[in-house]
C-alpha atoms as a PDB file:
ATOM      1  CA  UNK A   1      47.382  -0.175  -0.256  1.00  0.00           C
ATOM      2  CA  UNK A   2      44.389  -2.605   0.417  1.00  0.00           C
ATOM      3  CA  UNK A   3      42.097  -2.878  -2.426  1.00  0.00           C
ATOM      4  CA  UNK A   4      38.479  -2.403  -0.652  1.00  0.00           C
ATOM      5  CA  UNK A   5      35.168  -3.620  -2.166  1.00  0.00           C
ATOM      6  CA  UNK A   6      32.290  -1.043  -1.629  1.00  0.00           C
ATOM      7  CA  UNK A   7      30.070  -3.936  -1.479  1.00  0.00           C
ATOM      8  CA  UNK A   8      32.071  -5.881   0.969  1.00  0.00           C
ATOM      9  CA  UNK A   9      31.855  -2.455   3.076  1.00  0.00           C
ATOM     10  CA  UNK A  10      28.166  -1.877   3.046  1.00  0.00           C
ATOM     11  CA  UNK A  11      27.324  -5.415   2.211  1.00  0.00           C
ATOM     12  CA  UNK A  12      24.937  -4.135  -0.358  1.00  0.00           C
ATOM     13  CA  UNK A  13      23.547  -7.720  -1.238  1.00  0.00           C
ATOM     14  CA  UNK A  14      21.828  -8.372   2.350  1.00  0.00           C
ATOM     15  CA  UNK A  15      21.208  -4.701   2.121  1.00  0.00           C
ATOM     16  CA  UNK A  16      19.060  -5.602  -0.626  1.00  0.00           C
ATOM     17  CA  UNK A  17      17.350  -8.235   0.903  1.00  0.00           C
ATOM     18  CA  UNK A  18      16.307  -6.614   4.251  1.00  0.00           C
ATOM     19  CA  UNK A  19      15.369  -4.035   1.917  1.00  0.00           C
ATOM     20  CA  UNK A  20      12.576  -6.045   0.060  1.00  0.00           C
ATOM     21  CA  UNK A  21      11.904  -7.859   2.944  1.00  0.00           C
ATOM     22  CA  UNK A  22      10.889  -4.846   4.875  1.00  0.00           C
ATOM     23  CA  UNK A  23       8.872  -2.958   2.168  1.00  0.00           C
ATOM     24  CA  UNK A  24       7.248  -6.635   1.996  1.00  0.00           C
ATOM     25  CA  UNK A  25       6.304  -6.809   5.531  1.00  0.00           C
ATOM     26  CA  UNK A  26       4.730  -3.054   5.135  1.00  0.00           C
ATOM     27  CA  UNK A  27       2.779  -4.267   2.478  1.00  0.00           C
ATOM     28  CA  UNK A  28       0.923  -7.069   4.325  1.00  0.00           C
ATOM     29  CA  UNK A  29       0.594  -5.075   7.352  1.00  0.00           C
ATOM     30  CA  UNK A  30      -1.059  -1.668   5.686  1.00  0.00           C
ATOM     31  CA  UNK A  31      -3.584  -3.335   3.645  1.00  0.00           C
ATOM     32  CA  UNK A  32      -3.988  -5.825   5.894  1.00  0.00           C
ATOM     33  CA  UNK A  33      -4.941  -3.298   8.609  1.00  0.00           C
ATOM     34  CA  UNK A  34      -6.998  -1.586   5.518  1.00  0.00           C
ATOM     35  CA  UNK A  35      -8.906  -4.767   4.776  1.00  0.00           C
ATOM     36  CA  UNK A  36      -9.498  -5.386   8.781  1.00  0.00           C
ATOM     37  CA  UNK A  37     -10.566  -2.074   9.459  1.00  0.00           C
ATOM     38  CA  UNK A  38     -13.131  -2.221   5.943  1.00  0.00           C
ATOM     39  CA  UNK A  39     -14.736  -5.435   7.284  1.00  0.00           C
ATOM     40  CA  UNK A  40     -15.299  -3.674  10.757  1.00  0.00           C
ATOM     41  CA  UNK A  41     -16.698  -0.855   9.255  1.00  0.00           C
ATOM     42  CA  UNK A  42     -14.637   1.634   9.737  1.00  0.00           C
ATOM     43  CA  UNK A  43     -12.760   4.672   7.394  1.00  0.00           C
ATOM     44  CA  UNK A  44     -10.283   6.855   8.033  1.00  0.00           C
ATOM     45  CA  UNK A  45     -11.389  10.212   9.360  1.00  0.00           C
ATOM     46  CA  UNK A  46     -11.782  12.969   6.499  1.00  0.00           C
ATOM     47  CA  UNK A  47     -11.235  10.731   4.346  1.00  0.00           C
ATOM     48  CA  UNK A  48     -13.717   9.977   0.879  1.00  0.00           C
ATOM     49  CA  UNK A  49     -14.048   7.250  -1.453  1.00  0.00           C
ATOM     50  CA  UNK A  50     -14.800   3.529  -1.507  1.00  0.00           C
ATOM     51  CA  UNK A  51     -13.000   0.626  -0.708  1.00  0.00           C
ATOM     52  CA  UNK A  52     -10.813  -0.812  -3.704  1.00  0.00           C
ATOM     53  CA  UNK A  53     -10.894  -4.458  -2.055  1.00  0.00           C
ATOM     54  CA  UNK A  54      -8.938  -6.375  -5.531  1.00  0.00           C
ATOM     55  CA  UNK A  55      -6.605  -3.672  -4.871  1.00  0.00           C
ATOM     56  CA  UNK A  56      -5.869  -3.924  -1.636  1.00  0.00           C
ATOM     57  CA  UNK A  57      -5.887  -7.944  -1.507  1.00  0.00           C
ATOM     58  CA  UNK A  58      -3.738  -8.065  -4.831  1.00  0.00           C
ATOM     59  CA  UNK A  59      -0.997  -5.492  -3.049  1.00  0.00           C
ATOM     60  CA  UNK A  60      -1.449  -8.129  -0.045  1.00  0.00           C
ATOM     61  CA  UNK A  61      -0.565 -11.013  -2.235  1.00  0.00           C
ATOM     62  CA  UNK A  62       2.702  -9.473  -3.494  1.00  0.00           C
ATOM     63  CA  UNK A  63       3.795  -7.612  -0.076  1.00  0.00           C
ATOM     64  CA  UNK A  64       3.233 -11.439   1.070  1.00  0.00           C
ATOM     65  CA  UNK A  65       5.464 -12.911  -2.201  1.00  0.00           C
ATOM     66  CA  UNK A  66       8.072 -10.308  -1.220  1.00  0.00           C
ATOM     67  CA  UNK A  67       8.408 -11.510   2.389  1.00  0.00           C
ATOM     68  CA  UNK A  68       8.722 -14.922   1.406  1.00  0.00           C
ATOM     69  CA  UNK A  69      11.505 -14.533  -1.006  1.00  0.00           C
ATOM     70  CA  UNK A  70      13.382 -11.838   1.617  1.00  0.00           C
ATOM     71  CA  UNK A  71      12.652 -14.517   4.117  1.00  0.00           C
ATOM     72  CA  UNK A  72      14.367 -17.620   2.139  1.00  0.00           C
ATOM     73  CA  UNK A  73      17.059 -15.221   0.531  1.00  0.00           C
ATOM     74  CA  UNK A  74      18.235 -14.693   4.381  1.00  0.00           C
END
């Protein structure tokens, strides 16, 4: 009988990668799209409360830090 890795099956260590990479990505685009649509003006309807701009542009900075290390772990 073959002796079967799980992670060879599922490659589980590009798994983890894309992973990052992706939630990364999500980051940067959401409150990058938050940020764009704040400087235009706009807010999402029904929505209340203000802005948090050093929250969004700190999440930015580490959905950005994420990409880059999913991108050079490829």
């Amino acid at each position: 009988m073959n002796d079967v890795d799980i992670v060879e099956i599922f490659d589980l260590n590009r798994l983890l990668v894309l992973t990052v990479l992706a939630m990364g990505l999500a980051m940067v685009v959401g409150n990058g799209f938050a940020i764009w649509q704040h400087h235009r003006g706009k807010k999402p309807k029904g929505e209340e409360g203000e802005f948090r701009g050093p929250r969004a542009y700190w999440l930015l900075g580490v959905g950005a830090l994420m990409t880059v290390w999913g991108l050079l772990s490829l």
